[in-house]
PDB file of N, CA and C in Angstrom:
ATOM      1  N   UNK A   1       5.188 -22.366  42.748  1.00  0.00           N
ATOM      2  CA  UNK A   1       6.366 -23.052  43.300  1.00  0.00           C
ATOM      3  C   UNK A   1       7.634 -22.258  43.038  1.00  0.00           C
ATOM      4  N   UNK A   2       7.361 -20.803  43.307  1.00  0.00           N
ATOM      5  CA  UNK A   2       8.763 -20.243  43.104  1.00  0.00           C
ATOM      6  C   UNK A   2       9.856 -20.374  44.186  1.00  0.00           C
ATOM      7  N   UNK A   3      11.057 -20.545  43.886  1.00  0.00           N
ATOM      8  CA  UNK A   3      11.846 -20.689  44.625  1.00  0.00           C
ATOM      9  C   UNK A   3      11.912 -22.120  45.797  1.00  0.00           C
ATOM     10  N   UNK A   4      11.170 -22.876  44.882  1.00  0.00           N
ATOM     11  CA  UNK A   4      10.927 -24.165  46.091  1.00  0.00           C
ATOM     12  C   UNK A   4      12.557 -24.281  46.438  1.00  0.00           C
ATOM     13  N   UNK A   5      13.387 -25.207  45.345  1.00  0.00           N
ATOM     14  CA  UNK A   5      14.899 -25.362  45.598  1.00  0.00           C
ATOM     15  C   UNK A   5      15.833 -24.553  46.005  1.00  0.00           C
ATOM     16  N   UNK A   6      15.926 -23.677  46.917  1.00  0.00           N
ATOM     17  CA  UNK A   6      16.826 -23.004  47.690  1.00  0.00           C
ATOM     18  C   UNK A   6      17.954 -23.845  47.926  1.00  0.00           C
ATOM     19  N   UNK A   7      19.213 -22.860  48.035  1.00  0.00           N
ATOM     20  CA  UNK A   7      20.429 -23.658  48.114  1.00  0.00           C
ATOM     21  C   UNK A   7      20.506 -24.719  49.584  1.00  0.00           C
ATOM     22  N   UNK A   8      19.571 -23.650  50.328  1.00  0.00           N
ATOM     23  CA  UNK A   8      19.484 -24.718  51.377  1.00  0.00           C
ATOM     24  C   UNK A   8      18.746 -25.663  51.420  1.00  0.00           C
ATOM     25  N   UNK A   9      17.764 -25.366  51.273  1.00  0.00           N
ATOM     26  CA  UNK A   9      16.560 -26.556  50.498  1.00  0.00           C
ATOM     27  C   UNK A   9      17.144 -27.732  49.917  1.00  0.00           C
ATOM     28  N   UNK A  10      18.392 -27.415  48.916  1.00  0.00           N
ATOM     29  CA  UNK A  10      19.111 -28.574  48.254  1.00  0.00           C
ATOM     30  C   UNK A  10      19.701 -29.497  49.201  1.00  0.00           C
ATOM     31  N   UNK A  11      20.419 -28.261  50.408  1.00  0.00           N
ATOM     32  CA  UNK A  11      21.546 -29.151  51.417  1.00  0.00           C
ATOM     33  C   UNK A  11      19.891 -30.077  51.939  1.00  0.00           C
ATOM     34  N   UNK A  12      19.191 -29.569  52.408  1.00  0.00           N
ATOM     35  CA  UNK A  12      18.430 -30.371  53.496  1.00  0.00           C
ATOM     36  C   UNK A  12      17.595 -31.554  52.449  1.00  0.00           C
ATOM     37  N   UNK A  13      17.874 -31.778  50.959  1.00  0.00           N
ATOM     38  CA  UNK A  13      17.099 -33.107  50.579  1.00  0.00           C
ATOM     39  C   UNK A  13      18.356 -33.785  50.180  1.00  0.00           C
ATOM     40  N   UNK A  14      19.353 -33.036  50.479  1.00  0.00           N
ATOM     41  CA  UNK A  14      20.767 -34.166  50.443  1.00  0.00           C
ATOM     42  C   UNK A  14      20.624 -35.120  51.521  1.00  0.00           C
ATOM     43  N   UNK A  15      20.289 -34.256  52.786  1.00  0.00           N
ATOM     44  CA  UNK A  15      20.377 -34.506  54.000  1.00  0.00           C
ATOM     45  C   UNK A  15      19.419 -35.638  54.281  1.00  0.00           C
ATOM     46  N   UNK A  16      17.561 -35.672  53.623  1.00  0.00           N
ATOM     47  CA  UNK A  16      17.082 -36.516  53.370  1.00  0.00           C
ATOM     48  C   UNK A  16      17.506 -37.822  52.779  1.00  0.00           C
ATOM     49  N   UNK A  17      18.139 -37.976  51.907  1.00  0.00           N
ATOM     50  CA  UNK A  17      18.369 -39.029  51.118  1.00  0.00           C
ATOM     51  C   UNK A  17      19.692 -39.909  51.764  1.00  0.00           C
ATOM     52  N   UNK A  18      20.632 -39.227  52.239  1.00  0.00           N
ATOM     53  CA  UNK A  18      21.560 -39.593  53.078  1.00  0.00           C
ATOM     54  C   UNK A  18      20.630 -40.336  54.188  1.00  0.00           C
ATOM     55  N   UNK A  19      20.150 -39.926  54.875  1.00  0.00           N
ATOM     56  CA  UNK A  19      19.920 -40.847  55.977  1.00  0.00           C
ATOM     57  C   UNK A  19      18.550 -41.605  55.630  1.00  0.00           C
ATOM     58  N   UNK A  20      17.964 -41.661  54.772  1.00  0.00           N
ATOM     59  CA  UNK A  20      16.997 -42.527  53.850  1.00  0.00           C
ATOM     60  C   UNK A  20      17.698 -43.618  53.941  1.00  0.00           C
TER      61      UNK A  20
END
């Protein structure tokens, strides 16, 4: 699991939870 959390990775489970 290297590098799972990418900075973008972060924006797009912001992005998840926001519209969750």
């Amino acid at each position: 699991m290297d590098k799972l959390f990418t900075p973008n990775d972060h924006a797009f489970v912001a992005y998840l939870i926001m519209v969750h």
